[in-house]
PDB file of N, CA and C in Angstrom:
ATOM      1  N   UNK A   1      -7.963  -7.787  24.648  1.00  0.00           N
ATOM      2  CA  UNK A   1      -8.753  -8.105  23.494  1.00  0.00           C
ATOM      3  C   UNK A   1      -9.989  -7.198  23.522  1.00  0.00           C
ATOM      4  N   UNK A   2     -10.449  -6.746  22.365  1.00  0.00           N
ATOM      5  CA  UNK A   2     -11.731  -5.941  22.437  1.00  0.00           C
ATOM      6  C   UNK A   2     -12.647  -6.805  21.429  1.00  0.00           C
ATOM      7  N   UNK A   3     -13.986  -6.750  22.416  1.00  0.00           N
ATOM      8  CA  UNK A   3     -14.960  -7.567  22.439  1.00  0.00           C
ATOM      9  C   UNK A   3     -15.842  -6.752  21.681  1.00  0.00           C
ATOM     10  N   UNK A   4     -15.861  -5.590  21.556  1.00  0.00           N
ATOM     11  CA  UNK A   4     -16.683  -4.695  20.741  1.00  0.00           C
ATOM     12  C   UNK A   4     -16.684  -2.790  20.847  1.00  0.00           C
ATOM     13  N   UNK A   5     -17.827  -2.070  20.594  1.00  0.00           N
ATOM     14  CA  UNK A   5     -17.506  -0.871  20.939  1.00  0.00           C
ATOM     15  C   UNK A   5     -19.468  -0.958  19.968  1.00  0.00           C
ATOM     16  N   UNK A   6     -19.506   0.840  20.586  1.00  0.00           N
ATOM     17  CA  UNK A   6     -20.464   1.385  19.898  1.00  0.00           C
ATOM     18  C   UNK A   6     -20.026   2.908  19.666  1.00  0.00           C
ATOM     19  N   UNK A   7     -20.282   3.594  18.455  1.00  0.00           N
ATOM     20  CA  UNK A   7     -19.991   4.967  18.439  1.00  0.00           C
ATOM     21  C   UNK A   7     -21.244   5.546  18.360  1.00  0.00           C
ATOM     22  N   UNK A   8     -21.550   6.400  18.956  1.00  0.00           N
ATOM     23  CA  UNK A   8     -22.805   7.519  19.083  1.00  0.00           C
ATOM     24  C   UNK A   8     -22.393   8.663  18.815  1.00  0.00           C
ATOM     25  N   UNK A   9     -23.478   8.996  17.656  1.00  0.00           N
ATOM     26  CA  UNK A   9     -23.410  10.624  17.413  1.00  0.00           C
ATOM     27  C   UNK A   9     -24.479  11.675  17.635  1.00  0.00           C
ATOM     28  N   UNK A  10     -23.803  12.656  18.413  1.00  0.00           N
ATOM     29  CA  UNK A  10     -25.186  13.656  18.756  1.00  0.00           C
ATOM     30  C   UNK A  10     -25.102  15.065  17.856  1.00  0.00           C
ATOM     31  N   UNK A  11     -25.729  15.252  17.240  1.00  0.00           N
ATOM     32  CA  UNK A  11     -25.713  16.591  16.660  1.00  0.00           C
ATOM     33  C   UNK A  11     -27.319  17.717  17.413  1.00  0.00           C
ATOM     34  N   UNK A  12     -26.605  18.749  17.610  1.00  0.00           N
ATOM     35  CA  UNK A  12     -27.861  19.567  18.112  1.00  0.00           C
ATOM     36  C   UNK A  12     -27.572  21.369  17.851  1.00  0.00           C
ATOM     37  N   UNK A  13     -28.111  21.671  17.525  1.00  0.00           N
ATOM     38  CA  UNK A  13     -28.064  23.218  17.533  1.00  0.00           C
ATOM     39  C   UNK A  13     -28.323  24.429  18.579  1.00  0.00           C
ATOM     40  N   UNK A  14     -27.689  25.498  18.472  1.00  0.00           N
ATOM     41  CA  UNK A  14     -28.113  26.080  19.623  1.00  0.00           C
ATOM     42  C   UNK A  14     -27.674  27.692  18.886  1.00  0.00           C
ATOM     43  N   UNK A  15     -28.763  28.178  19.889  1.00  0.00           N
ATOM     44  CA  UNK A  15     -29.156  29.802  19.386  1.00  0.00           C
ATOM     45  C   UNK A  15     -28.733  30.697  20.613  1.00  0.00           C
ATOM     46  N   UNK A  16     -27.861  31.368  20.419  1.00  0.00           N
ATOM     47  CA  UNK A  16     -27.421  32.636  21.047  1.00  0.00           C
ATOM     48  C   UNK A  16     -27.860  33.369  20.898  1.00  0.00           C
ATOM     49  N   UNK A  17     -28.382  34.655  21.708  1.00  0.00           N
ATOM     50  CA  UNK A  17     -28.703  35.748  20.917  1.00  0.00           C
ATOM     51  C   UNK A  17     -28.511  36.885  22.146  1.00  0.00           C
ATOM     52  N   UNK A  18     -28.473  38.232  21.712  1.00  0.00           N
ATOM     53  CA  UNK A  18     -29.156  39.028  23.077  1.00  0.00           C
ATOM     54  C   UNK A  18     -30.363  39.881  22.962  1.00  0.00           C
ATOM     55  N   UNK A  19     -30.640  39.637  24.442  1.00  0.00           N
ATOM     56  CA  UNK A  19     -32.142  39.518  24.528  1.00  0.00           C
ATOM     57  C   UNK A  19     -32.900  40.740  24.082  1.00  0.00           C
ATOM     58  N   UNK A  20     -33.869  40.913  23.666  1.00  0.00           N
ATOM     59  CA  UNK A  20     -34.727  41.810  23.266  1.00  0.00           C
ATOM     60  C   UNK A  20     -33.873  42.575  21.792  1.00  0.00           C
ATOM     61  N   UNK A  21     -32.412  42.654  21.688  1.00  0.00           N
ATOM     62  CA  UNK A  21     -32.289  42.843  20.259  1.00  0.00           C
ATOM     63  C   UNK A  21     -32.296  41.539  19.082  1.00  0.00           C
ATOM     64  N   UNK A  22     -31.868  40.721  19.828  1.00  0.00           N
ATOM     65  CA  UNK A  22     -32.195  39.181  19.122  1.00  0.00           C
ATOM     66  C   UNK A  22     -33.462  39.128  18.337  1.00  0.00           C
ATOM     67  N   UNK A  23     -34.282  39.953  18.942  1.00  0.00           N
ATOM     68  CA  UNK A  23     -36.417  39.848  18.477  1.00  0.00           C
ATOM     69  C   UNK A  23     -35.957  40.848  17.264  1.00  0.00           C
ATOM     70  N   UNK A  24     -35.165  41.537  17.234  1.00  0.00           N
ATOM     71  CA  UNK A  24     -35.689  42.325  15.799  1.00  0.00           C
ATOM     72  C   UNK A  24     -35.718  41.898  14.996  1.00  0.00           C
ATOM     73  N   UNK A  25     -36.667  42.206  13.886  1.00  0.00           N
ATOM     74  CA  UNK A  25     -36.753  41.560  12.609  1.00  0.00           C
ATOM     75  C   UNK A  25     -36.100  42.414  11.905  1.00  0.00           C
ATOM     76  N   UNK A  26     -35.452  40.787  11.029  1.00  0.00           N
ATOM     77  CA  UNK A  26     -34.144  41.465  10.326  1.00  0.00           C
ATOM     78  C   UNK A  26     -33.244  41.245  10.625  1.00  0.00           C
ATOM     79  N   UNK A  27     -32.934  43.204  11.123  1.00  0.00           N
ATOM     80  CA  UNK A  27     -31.808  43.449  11.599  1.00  0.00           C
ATOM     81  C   UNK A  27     -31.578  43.135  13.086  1.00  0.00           C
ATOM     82  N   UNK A  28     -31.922  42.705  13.818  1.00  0.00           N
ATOM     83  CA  UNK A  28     -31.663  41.976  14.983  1.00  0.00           C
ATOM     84  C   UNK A  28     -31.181  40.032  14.430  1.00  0.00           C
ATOM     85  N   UNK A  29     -32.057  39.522  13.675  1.00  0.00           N
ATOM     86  CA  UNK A  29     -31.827  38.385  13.064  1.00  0.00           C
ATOM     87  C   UNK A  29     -30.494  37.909  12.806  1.00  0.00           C
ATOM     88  N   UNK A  30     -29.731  39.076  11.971  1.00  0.00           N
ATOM     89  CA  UNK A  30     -28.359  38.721  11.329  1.00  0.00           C
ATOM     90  C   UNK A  30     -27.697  39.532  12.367  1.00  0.00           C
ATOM     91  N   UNK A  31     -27.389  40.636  13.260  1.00  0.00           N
ATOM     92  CA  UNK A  31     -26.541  41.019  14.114  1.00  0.00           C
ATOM     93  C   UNK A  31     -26.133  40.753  15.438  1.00  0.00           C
ATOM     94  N   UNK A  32     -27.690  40.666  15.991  1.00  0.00           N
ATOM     95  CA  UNK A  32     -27.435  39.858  17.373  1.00  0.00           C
ATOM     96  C   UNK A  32     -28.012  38.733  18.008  1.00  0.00           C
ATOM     97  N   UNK A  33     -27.935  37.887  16.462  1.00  0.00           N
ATOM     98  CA  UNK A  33     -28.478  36.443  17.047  1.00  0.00           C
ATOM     99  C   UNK A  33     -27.051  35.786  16.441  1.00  0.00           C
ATOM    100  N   UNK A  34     -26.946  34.130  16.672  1.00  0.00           N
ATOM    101  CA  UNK A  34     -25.767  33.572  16.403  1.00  0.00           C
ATOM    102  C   UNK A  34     -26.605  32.183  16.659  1.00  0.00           C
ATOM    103  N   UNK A  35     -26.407  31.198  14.948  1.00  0.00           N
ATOM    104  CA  UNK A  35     -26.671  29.842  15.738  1.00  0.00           C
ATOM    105  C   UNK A  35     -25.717  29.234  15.331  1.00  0.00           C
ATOM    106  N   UNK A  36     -24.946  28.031  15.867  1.00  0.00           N
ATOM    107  CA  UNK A  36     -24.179  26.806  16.014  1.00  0.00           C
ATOM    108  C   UNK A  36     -24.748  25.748  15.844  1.00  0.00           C
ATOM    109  N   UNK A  37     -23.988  24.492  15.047  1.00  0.00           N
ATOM    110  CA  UNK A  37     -24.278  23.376  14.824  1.00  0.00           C
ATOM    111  C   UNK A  37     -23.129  22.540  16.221  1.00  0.00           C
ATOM    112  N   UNK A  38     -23.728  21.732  17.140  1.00  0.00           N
ATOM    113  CA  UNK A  38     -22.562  20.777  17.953  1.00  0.00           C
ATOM    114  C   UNK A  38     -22.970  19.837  17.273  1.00  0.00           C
ATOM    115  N   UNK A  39     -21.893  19.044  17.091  1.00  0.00           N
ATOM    116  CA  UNK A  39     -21.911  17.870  17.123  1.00  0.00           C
ATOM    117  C   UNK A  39     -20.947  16.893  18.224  1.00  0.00           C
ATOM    118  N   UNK A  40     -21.455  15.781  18.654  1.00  0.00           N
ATOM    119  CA  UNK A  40     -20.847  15.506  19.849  1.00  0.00           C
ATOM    120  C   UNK A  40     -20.566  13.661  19.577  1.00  0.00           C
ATOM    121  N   UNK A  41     -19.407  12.978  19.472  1.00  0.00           N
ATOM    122  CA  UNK A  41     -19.080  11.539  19.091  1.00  0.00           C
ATOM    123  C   UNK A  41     -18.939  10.980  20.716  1.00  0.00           C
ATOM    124  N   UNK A  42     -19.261  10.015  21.080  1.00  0.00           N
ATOM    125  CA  UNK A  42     -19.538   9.060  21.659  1.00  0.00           C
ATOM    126  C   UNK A  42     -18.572   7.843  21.385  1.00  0.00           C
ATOM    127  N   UNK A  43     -17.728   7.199  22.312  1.00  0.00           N
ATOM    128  CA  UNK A  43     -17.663   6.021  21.912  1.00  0.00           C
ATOM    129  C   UNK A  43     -17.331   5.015  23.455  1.00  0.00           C
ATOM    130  N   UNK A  44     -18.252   3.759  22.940  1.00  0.00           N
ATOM    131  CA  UNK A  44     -17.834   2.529  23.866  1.00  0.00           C
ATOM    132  C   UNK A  44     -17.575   1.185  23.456  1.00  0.00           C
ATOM    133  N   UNK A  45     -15.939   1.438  24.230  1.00  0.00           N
ATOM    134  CA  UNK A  45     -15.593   0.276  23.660  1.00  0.00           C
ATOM    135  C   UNK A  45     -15.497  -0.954  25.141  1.00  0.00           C
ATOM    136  N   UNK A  46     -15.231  -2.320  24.586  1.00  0.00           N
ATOM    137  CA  UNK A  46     -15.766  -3.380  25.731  1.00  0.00           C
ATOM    138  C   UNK A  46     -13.964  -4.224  25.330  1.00  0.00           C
ATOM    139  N   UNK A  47     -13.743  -4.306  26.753  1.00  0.00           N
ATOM    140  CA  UNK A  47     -12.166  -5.351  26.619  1.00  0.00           C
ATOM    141  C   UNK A  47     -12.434  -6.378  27.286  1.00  0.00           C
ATOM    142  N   UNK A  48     -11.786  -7.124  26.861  1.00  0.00           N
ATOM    143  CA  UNK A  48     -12.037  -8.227  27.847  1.00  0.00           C
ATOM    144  C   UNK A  48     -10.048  -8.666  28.240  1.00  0.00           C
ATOM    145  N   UNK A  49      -9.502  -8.732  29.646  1.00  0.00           N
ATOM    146  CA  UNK A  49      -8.585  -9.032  30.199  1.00  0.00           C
ATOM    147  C   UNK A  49      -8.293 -10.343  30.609  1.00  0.00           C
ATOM    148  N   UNK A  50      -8.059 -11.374  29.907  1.00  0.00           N
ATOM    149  CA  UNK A  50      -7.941 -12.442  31.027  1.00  0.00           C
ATOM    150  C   UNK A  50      -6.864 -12.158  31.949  1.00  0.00           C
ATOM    151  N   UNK A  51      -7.580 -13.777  32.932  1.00  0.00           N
ATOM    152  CA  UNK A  51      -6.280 -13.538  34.286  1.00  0.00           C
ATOM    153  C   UNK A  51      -6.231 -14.800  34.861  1.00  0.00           C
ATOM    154  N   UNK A  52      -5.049 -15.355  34.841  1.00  0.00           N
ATOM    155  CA  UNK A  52      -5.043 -17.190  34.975  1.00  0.00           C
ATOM    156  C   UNK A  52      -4.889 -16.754  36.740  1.00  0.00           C
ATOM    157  N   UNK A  53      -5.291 -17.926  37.079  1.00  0.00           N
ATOM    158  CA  UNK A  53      -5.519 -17.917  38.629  1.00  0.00           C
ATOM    159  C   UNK A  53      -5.213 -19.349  39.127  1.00  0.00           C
ATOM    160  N   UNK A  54      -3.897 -19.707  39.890  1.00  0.00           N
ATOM    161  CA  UNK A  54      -4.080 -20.930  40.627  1.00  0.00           C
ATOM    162  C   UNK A  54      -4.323 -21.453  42.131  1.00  0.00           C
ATOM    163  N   UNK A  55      -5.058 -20.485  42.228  1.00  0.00           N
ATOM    164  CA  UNK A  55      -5.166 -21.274  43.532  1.00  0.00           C
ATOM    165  C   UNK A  55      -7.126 -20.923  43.792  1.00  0.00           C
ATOM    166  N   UNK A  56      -7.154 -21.120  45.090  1.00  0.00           N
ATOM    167  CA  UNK A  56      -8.800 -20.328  45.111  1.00  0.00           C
ATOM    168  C   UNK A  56      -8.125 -19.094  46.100  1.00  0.00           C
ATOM    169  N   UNK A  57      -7.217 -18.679  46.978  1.00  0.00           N
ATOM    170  CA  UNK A  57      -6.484 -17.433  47.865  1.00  0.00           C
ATOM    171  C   UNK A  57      -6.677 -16.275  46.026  1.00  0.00           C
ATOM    172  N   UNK A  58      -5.651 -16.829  44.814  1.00  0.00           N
ATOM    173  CA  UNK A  58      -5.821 -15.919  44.089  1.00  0.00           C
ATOM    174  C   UNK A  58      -7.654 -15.457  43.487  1.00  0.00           C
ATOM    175  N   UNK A  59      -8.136 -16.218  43.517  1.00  0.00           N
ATOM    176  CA  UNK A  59      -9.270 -15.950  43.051  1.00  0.00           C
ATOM    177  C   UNK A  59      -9.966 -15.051  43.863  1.00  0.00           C
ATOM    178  N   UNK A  60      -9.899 -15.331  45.300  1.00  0.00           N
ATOM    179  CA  UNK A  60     -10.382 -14.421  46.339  1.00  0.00           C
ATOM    180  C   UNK A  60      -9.916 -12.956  46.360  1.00  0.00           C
ATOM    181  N   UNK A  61      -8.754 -13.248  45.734  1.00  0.00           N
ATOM    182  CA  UNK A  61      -8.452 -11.766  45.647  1.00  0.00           C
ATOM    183  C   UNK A  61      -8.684 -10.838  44.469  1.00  0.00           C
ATOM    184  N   UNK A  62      -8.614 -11.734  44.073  1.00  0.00           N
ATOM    185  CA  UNK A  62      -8.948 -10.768  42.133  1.00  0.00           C
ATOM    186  C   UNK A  62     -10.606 -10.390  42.427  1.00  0.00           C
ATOM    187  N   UNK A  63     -11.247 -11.250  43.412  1.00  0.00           N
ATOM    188  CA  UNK A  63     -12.718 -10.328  43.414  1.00  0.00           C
ATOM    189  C   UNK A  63     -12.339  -9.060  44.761  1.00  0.00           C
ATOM    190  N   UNK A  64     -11.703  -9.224  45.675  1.00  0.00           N
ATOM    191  CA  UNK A  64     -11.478  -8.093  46.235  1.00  0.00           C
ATOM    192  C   UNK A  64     -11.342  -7.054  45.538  1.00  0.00           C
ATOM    193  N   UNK A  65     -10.463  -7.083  44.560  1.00  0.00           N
ATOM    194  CA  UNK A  65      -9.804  -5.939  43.984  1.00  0.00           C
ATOM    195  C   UNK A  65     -10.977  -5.330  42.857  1.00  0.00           C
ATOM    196  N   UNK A  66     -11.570  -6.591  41.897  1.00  0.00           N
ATOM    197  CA  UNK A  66     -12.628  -6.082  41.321  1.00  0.00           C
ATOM    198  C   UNK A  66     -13.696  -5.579  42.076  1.00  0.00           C
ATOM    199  N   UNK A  67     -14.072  -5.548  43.517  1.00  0.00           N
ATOM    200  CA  UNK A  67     -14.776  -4.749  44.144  1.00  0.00           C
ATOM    201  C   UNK A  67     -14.731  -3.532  44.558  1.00  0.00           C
ATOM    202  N   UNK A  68     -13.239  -3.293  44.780  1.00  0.00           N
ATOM    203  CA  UNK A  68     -12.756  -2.105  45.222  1.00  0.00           C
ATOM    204  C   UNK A  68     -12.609  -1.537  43.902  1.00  0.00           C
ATOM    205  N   UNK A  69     -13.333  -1.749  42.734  1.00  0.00           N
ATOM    206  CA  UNK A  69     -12.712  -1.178  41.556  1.00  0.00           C
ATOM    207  C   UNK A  69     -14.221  -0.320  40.922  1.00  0.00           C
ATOM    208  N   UNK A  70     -15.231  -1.392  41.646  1.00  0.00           N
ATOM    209  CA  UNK A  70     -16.644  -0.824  41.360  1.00  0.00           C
ATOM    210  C   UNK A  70     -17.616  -0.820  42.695  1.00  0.00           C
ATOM    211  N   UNK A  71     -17.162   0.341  42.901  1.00  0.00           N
ATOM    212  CA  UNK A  71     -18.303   0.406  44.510  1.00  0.00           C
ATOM    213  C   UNK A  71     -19.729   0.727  43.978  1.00  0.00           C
ATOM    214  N   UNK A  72     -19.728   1.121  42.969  1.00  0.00           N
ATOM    215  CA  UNK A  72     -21.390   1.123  42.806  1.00  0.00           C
ATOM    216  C   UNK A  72     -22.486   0.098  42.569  1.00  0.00           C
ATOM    217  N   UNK A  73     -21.461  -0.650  41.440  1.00  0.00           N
ATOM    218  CA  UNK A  73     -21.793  -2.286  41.786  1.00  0.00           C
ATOM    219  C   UNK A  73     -22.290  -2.705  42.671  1.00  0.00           C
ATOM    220  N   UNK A  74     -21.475  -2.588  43.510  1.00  0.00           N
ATOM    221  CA  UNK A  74     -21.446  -3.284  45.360  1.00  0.00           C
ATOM    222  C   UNK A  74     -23.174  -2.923  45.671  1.00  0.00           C
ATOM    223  N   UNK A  75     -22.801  -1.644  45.700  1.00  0.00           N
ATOM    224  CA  UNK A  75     -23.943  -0.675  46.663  1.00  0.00           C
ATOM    225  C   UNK A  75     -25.395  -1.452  45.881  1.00  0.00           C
ATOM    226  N   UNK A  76     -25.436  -1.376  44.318  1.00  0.00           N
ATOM    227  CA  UNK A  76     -26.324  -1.761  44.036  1.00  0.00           C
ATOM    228  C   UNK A  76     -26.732  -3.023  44.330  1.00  0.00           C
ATOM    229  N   UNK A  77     -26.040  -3.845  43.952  1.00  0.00           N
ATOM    230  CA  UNK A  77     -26.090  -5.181  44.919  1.00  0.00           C
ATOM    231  C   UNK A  77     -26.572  -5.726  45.954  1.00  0.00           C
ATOM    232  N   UNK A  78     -26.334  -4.605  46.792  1.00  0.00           N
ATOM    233  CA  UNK A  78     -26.658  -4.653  48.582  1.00  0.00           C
ATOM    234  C   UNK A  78     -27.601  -4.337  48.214  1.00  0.00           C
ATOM    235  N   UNK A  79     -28.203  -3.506  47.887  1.00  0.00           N
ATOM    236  CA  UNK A  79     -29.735  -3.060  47.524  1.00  0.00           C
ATOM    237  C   UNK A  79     -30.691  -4.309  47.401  1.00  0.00           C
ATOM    238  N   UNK A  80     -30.513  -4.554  46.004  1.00  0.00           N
ATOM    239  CA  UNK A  80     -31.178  -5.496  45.186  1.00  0.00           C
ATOM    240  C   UNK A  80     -31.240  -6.976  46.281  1.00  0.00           C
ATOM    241  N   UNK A  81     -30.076  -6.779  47.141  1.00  0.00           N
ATOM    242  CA  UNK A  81     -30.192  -8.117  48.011  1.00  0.00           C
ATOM    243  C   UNK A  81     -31.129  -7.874  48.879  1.00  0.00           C
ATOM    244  N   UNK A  82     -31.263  -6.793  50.048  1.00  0.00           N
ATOM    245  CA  UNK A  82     -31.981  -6.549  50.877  1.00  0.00           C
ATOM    246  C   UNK A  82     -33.662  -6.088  50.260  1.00  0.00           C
ATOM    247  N   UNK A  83     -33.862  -5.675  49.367  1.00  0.00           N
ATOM    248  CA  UNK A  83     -35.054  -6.230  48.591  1.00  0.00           C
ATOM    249  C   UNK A  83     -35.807  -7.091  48.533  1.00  0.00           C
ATOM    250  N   UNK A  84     -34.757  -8.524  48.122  1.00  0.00           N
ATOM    251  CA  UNK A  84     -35.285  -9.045  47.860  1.00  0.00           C
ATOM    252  C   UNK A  84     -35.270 -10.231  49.150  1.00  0.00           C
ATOM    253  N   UNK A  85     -34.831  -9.750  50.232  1.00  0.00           N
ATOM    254  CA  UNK A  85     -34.933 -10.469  51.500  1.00  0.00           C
ATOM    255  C   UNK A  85     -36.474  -9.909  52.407  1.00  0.00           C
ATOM    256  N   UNK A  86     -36.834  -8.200  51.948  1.00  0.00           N
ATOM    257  CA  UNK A  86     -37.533  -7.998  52.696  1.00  0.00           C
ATOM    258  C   UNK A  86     -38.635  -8.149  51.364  1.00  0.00           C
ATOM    259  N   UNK A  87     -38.719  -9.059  50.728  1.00  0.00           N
ATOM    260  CA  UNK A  87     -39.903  -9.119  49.697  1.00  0.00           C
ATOM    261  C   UNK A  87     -40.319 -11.012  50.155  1.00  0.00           C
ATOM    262  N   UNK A  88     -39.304 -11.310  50.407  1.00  0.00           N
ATOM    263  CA  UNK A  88     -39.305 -12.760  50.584  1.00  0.00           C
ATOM    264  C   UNK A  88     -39.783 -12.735  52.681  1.00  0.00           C
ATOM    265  N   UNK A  89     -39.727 -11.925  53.081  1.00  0.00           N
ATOM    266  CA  UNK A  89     -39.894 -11.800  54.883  1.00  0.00           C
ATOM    267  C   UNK A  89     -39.063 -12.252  55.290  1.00  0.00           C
ATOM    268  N   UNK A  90     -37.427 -12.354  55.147  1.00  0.00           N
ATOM    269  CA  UNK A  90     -36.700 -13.142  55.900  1.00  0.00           C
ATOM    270  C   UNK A  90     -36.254 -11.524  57.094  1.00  0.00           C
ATOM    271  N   UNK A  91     -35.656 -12.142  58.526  1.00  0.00           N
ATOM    272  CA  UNK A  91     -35.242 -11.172  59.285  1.00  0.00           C
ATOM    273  C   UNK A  91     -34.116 -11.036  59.477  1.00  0.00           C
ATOM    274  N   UNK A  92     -33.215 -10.228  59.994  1.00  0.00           N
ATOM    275  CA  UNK A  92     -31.845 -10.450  60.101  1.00  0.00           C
ATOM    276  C   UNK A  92     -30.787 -11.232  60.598  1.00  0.00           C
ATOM    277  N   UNK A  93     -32.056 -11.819  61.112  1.00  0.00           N
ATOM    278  CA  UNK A  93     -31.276 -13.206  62.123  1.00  0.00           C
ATOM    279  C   UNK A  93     -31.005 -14.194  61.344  1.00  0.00           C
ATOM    280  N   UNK A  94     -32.446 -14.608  60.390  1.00  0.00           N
ATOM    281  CA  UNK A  94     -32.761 -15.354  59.214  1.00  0.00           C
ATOM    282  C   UNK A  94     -31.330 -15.296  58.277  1.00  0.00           C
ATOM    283  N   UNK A  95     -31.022 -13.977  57.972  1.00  0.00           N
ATOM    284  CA  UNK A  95     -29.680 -13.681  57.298  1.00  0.00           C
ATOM    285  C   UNK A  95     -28.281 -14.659  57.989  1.00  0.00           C
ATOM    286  N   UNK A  96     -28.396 -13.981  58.924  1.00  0.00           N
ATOM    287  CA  UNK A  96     -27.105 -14.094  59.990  1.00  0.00           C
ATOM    288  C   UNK A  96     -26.976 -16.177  59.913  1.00  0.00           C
ATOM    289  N   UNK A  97     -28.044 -15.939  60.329  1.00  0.00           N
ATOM    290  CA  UNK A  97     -27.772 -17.960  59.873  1.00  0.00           C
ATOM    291  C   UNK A  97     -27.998 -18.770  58.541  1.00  0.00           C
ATOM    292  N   UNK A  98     -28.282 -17.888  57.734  1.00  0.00           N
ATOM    293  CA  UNK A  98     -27.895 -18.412  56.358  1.00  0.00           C
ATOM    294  C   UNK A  98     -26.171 -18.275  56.247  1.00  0.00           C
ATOM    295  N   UNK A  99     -26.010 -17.149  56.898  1.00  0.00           N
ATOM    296  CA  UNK A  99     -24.097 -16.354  55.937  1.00  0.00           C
ATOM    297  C   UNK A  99     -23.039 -17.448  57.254  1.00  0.00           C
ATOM    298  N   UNK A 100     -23.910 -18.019  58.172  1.00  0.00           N
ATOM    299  CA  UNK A 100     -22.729 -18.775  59.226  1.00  0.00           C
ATOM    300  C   UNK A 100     -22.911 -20.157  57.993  1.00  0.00           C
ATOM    301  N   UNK A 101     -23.932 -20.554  57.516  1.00  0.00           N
ATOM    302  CA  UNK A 101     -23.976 -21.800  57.608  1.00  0.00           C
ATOM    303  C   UNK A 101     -23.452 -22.214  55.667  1.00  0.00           C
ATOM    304  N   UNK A 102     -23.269 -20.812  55.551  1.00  0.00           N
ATOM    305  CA  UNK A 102     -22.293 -20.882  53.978  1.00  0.00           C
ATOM    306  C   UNK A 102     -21.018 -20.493  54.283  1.00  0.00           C
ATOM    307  N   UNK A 103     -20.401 -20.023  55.399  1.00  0.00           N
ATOM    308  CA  UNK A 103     -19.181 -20.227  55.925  1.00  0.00           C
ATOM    309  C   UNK A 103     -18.312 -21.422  56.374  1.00  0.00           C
ATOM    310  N   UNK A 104     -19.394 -22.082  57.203  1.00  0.00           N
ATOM    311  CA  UNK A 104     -19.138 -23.412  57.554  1.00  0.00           C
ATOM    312  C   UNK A 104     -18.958 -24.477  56.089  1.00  0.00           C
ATOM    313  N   UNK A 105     -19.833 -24.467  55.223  1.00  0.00           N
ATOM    314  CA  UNK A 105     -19.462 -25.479  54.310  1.00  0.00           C
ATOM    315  C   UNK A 105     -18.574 -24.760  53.334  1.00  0.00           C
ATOM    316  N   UNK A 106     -18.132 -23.403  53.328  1.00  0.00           N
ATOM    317  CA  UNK A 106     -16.979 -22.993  52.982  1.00  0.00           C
ATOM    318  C   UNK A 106     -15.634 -23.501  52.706  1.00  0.00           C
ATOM    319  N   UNK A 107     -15.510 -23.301  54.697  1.00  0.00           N
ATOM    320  CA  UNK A 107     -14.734 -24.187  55.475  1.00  0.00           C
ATOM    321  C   UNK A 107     -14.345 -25.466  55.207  1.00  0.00           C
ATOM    322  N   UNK A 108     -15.260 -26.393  55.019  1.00  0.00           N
ATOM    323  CA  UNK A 108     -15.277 -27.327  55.146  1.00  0.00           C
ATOM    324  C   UNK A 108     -14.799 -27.556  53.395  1.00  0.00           C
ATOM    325  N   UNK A 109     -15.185 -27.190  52.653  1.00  0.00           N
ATOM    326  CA  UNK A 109     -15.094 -27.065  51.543  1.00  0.00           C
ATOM    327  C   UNK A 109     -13.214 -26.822  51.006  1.00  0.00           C
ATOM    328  N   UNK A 110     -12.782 -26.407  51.800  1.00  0.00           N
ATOM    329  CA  UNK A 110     -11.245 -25.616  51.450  1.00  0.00           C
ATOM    330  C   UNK A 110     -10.507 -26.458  52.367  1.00  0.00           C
ATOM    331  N   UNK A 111     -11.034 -26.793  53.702  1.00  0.00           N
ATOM    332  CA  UNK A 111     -10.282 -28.375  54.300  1.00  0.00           C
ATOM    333  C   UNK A 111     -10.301 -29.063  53.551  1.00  0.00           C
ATOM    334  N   UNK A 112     -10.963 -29.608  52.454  1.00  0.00           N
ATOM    335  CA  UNK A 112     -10.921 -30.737  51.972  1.00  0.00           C
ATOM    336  C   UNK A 112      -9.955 -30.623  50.699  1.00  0.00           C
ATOM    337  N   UNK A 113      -9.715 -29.436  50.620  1.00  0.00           N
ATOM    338  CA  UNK A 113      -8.690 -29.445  49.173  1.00  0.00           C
ATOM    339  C   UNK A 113      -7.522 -29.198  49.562  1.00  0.00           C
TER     340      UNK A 113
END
């Protein structure tokens, strides 16, 4: 399904010439200059894919794959996280026992289903 799009248009000109006969007036003007009109179209369009998922194993994986699909994402991500850990003063240890103790109720979380 497409959710939308935008088309962009660039138009710009550009002047060729060679050098120092290009300057003549005149007759340098019309012989050894040359200008062009570009014009340049743009377009973005937005889809949207669904994807039925039954279990939470499939869900886990459909974000694997959407990760491996945008590593820049990722990278930025990691960024924006460690930012905002060293804006907040937490240390890496601080980390390390936050990510055990959202594993554990993970865990515990997926035993129970």
């Amino acid at each position: 399904m497409v959710l939308g799009g935008i088309i962009q248009r660039e138009e710009s000109e550009v002047e060729r010439k060679i050098p120092i006969l290009g300057d003549i007036p005149v007759l340098g003007w019309y012989l050894f200059r040359k200008k062009d009109t570009v014009a340049k179209d743009k377009e973005l369009m937005v889809f949207l894919r669904s994807r039925v998922t039954r279990s939470w194993a499939d869900v886990e994986e459909l974000l694997r794959e959407e990760g491996r699909k945008t590593p820049l994402i990722q990278e930025w991500d990691e960024r924006r996280e460690e930012e905002r850990r060293e804006a907040e003063g937490e240390t890496p240890d601080d980390e390390n026992e936050k990510a055990k103790q959202r594993a554990e109720r993970s865990g515990g979380q997926k035993a129970a289903r």
